[in-house]
PDB file of N, CA and C in Angstrom:
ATOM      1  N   UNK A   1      -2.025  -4.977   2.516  1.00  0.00           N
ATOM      2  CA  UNK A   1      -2.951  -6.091   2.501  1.00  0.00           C
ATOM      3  C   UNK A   1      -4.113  -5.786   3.432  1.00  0.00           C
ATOM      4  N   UNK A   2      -3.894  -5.293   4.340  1.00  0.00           N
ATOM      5  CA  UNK A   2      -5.337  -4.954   5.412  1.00  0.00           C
ATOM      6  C   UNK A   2      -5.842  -3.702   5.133  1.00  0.00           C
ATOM      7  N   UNK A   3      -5.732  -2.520   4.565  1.00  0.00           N
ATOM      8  CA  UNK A   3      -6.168  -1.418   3.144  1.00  0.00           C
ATOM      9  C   UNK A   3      -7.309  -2.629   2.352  1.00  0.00           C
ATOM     10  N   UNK A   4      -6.519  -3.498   1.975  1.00  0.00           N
ATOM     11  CA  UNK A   4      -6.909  -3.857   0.568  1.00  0.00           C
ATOM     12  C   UNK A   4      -8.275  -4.997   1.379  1.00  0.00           C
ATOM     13  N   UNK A   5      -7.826  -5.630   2.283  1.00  0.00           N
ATOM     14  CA  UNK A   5      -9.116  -6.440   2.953  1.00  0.00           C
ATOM     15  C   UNK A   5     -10.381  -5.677   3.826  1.00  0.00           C
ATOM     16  N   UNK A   6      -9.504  -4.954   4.092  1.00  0.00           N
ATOM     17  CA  UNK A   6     -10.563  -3.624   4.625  1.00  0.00           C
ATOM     18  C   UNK A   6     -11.463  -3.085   3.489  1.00  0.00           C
ATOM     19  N   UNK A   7     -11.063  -2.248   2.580  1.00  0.00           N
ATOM     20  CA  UNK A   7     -11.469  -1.970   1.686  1.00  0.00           C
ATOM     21  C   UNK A   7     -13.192  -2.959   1.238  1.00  0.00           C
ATOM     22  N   UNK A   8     -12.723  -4.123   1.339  1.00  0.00           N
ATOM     23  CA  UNK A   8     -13.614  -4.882   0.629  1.00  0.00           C
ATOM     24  C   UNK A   8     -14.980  -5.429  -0.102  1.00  0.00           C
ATOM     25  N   UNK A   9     -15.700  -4.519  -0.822  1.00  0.00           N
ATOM     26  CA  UNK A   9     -15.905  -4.519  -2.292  1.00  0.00           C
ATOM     27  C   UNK A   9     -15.149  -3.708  -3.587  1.00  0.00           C
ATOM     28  N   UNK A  10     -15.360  -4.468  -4.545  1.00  0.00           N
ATOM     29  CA  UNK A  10     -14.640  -4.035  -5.788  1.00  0.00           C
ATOM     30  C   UNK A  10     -15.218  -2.533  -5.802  1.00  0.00           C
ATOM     31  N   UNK A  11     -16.296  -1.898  -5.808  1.00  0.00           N
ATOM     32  CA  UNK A  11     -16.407  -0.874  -6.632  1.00  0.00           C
ATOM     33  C   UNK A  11     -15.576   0.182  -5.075  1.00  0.00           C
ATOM     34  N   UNK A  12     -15.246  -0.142  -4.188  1.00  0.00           N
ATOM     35  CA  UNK A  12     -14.490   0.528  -2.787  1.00  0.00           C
ATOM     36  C   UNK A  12     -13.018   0.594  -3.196  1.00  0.00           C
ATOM     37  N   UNK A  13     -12.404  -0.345  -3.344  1.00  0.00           N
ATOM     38  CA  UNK A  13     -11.417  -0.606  -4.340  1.00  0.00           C
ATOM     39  C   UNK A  13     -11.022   0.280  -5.128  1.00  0.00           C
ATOM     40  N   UNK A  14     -12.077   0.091  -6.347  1.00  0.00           N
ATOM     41  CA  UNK A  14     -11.466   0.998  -7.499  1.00  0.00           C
ATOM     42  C   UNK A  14     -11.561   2.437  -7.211  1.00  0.00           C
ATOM     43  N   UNK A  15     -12.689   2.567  -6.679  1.00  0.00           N
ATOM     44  CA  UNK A  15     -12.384   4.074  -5.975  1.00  0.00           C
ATOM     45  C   UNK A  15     -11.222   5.046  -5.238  1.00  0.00           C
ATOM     46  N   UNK A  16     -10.714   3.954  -4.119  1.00  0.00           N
ATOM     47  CA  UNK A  16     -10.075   4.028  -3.137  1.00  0.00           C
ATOM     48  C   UNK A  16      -8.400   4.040  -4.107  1.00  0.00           C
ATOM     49  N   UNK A  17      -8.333   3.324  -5.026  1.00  0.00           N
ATOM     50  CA  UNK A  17      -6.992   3.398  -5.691  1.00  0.00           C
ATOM     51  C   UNK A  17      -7.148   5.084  -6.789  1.00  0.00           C
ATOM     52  N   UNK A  18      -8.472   4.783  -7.397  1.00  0.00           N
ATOM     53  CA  UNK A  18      -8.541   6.280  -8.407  1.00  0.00           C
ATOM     54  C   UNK A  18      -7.917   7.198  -7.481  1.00  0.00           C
ATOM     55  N   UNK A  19      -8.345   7.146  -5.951  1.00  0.00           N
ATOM     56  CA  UNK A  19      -8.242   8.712  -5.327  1.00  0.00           C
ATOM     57  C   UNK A  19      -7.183   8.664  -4.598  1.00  0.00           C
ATOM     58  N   UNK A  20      -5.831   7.043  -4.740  1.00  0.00           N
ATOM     59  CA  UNK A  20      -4.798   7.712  -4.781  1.00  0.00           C
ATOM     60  C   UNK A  20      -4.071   7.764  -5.998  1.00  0.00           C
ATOM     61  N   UNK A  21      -4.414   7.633  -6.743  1.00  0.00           N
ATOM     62  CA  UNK A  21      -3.373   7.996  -8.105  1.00  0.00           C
ATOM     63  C   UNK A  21      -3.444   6.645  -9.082  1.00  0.00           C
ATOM     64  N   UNK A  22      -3.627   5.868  -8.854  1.00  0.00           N
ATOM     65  CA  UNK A  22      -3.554   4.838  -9.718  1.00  0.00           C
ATOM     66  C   UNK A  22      -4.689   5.183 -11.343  1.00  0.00           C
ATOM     67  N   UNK A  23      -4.002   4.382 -12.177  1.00  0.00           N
ATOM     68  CA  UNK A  23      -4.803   4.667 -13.484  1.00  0.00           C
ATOM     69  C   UNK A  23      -6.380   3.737 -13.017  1.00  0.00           C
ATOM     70  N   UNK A  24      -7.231   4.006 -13.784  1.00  0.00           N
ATOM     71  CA  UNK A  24      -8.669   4.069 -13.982  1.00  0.00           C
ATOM     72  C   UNK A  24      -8.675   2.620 -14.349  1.00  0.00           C
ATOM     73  N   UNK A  25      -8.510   2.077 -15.067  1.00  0.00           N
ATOM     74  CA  UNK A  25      -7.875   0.807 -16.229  1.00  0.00           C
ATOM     75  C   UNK A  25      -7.400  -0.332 -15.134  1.00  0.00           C
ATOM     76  N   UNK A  26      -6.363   0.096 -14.702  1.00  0.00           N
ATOM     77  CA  UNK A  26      -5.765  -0.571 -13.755  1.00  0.00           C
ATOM     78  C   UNK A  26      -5.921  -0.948 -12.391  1.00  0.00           C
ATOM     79  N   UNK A  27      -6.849  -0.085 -11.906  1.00  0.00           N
ATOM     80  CA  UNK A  27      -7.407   0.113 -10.792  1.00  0.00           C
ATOM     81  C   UNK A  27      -8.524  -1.309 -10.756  1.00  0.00           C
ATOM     82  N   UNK A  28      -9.425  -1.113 -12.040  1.00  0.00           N
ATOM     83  CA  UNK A  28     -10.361  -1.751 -12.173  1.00  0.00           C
ATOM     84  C   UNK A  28      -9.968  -3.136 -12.529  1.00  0.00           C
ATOM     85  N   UNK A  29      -8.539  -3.355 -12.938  1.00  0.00           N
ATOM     86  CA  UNK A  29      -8.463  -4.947 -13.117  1.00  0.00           C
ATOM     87  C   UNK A  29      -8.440  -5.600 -11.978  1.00  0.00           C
ATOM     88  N   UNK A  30      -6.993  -4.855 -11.137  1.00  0.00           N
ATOM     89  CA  UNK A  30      -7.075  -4.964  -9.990  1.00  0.00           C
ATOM     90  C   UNK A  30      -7.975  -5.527  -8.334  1.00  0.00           C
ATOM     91  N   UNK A  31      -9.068  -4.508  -9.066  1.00  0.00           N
ATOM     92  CA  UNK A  31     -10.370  -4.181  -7.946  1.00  0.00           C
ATOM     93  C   UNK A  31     -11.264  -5.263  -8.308  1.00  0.00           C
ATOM     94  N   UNK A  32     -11.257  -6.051  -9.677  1.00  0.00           N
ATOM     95  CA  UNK A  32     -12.093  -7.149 -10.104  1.00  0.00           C
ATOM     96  C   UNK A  32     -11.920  -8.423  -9.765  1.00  0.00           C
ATOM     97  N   UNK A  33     -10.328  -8.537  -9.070  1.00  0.00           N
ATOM     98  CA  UNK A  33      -9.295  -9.459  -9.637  1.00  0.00           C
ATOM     99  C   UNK A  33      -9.952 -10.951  -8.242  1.00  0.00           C
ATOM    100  N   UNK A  34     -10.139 -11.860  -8.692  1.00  0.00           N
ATOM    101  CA  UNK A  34     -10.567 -12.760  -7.227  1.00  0.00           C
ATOM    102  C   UNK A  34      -9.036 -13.318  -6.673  1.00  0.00           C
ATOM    103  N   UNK A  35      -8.339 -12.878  -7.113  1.00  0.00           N
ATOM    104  CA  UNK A  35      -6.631 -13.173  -6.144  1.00  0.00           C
ATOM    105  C   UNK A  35      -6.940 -12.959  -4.801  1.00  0.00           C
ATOM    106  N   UNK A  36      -6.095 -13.237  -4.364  1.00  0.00           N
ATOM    107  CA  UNK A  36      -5.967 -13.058  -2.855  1.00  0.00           C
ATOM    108  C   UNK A  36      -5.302 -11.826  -2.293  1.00  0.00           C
ATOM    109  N   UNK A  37      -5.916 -11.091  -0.939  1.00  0.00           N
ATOM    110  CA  UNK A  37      -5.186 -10.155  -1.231  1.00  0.00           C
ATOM    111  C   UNK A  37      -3.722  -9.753  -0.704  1.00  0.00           C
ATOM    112  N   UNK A  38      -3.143 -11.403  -0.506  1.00  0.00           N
ATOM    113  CA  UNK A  38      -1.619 -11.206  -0.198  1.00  0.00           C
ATOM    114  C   UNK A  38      -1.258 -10.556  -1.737  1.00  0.00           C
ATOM    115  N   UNK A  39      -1.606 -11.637  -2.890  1.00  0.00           N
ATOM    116  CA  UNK A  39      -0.777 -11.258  -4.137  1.00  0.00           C
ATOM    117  C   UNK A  39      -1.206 -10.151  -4.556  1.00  0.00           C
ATOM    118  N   UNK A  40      -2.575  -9.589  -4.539  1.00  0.00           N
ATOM    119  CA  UNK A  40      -2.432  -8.263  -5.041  1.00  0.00           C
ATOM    120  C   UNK A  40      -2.279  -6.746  -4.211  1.00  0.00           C
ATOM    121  N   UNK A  41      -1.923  -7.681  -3.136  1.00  0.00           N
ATOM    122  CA  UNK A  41      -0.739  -5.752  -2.223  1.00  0.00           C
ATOM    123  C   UNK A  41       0.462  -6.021  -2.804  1.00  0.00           C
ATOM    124  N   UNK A  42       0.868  -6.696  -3.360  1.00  0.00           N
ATOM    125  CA  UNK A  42       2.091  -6.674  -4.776  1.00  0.00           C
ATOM    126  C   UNK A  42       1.946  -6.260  -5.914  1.00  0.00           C
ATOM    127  N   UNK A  43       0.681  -5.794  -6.573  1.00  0.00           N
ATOM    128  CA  UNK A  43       0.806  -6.115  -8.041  1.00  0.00           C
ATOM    129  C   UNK A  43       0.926  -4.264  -7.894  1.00  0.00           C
ATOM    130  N   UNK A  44       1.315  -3.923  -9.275  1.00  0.00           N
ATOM    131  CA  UNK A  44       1.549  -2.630  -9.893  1.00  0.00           C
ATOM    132  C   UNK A  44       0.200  -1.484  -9.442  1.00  0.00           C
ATOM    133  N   UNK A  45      -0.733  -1.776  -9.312  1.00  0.00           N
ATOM    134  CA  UNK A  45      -1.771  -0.959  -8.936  1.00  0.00           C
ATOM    135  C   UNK A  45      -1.862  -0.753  -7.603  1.00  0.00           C
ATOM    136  N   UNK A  46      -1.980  -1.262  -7.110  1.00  0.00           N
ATOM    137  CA  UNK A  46      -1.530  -1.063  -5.102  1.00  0.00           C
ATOM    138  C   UNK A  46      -0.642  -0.308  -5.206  1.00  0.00           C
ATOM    139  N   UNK A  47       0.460  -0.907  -5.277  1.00  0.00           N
ATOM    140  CA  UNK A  47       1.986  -0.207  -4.937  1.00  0.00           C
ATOM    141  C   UNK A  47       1.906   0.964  -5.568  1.00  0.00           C
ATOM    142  N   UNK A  48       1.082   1.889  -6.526  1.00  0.00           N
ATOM    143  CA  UNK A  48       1.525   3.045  -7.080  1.00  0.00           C
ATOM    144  C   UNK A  48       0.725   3.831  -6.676  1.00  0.00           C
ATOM    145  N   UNK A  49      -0.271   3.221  -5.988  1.00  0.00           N
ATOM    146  CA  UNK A  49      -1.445   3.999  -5.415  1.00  0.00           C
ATOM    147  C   UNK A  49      -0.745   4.221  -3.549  1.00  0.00           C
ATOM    148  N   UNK A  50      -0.807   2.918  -2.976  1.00  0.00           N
ATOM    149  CA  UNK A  50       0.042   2.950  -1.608  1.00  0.00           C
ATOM    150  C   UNK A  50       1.459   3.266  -1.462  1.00  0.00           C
ATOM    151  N   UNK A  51       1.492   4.243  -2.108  1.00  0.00           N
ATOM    152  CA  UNK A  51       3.223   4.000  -1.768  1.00  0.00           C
ATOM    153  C   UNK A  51       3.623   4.452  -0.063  1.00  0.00           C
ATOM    154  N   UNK A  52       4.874   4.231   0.690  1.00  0.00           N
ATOM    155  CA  UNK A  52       5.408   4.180   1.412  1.00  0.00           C
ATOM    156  C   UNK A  52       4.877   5.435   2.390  1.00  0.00           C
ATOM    157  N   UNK A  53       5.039   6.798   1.569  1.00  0.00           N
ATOM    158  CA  UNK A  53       4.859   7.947   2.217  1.00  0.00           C
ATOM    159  C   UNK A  53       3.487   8.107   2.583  1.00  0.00           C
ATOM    160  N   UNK A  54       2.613   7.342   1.575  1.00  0.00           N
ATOM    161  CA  UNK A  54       1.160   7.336   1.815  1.00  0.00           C
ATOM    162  C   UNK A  54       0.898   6.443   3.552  1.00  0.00           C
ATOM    163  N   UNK A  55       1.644   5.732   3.656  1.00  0.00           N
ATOM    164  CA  UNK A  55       1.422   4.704   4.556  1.00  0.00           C
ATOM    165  C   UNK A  55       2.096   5.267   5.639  1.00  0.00           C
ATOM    166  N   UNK A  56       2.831   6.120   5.706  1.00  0.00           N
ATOM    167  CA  UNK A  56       3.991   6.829   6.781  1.00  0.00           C
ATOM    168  C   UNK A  56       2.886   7.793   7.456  1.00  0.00           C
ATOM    169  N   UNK A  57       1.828   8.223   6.051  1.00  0.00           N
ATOM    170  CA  UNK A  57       0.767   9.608   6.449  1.00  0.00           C
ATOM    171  C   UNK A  57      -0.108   9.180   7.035  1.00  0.00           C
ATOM    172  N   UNK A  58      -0.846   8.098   7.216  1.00  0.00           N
ATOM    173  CA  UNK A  58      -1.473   7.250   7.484  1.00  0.00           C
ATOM    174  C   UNK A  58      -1.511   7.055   9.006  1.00  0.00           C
ATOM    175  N   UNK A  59      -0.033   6.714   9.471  1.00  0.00           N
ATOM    176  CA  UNK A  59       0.380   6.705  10.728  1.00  0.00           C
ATOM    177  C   UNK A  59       1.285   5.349  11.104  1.00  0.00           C
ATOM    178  N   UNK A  60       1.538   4.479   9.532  1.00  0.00           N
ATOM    179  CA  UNK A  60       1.963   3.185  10.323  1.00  0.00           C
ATOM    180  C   UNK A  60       3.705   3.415  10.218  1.00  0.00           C
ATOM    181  N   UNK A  61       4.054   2.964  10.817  1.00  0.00           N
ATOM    182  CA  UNK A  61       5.724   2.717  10.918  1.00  0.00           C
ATOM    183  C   UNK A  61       6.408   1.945  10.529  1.00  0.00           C
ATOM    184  N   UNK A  62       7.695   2.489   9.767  1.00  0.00           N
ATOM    185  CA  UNK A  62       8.302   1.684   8.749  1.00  0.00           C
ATOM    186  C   UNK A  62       9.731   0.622   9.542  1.00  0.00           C
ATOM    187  N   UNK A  63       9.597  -0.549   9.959  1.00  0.00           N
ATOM    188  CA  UNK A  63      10.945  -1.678  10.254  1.00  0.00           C
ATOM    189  C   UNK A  63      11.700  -1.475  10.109  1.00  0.00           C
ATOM    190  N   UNK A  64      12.180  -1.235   8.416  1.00  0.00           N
ATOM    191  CA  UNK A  64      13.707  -1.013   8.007  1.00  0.00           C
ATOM    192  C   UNK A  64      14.150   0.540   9.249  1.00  0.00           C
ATOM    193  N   UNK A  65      13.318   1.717   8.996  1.00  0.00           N
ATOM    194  CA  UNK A  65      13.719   2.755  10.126  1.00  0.00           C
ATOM    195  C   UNK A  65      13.996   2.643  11.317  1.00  0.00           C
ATOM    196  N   UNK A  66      13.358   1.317  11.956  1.00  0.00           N
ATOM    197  CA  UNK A  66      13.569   1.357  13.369  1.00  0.00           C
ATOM    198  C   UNK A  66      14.893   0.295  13.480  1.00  0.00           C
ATOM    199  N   UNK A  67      15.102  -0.370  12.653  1.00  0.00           N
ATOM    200  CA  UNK A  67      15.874  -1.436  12.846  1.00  0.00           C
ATOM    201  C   UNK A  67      17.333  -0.421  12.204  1.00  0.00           C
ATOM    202  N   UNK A  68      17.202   0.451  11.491  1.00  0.00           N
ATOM    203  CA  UNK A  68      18.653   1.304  11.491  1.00  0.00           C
ATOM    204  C   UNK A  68      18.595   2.303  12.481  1.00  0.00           C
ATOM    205  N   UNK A  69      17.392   2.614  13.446  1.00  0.00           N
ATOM    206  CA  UNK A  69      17.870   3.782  14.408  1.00  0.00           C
ATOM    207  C   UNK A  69      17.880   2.818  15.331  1.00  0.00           C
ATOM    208  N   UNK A  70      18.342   1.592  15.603  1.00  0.00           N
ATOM    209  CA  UNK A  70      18.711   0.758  16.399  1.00  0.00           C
ATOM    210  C   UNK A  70      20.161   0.210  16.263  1.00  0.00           C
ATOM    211  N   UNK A  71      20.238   0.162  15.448  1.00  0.00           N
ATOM    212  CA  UNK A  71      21.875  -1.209  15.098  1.00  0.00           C
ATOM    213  C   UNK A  71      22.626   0.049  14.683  1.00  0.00           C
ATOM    214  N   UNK A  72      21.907   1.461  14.198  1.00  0.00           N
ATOM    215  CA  UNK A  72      23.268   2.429  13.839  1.00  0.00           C
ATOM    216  C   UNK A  72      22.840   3.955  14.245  1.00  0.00           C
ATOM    217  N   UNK A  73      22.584   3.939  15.700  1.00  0.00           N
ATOM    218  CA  UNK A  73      22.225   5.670  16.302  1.00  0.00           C
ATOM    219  C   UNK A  73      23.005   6.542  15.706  1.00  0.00           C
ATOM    220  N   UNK A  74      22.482   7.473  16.237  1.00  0.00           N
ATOM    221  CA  UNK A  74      23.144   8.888  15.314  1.00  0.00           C
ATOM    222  C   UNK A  74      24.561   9.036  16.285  1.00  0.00           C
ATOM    223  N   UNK A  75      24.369   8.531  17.487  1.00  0.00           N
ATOM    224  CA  UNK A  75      25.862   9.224  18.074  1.00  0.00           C
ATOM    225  C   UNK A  75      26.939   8.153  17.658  1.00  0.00           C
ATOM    226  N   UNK A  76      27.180   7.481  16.910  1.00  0.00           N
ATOM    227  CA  UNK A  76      27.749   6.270  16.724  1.00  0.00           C
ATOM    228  C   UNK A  76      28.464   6.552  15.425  1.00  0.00           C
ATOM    229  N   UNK A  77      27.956   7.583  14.529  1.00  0.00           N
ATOM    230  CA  UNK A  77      28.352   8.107  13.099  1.00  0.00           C
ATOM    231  C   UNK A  77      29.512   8.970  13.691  1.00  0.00           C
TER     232      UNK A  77
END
């Protein structure tokens, strides 16, 4: 969602999804769309463009990881 508010104009958008992978088509419904951009860091075009590893490369850090190298350390296995 802050990608996607950051981002903010459409033709930044559709760009910014083309050059991670998202279809052309989709990008642009997306990038047109006046939703908000809670609902569309959900919809099918975000998510296939942002995926997880993209966001790991990025530099941000993933919860679910810290919250299992917390409640289940490695010396504990």
């Amino acid at each position: 969602m802050c990608y996607w508010k950051q981002w903010r104009y459409c033709r930044t958008k559709v760009r910014e999804l083309t050059k991670l992978g998202t279809f052309l088509r989709t990008a642009i419904s997306v990038g047109l769309s006046r939703k908000g951009p809670w609902r569309l860091s959900r919809t099918l075009a975000t998510q296939s463009g942002m995926t997880n590893q993209w966001l790991r490369d990025q530099g941000l850090i993933c919860l679910k990881d810290l919250w299992v190298n917390i409640h289940y350390p490695a010396t504990a296995r």
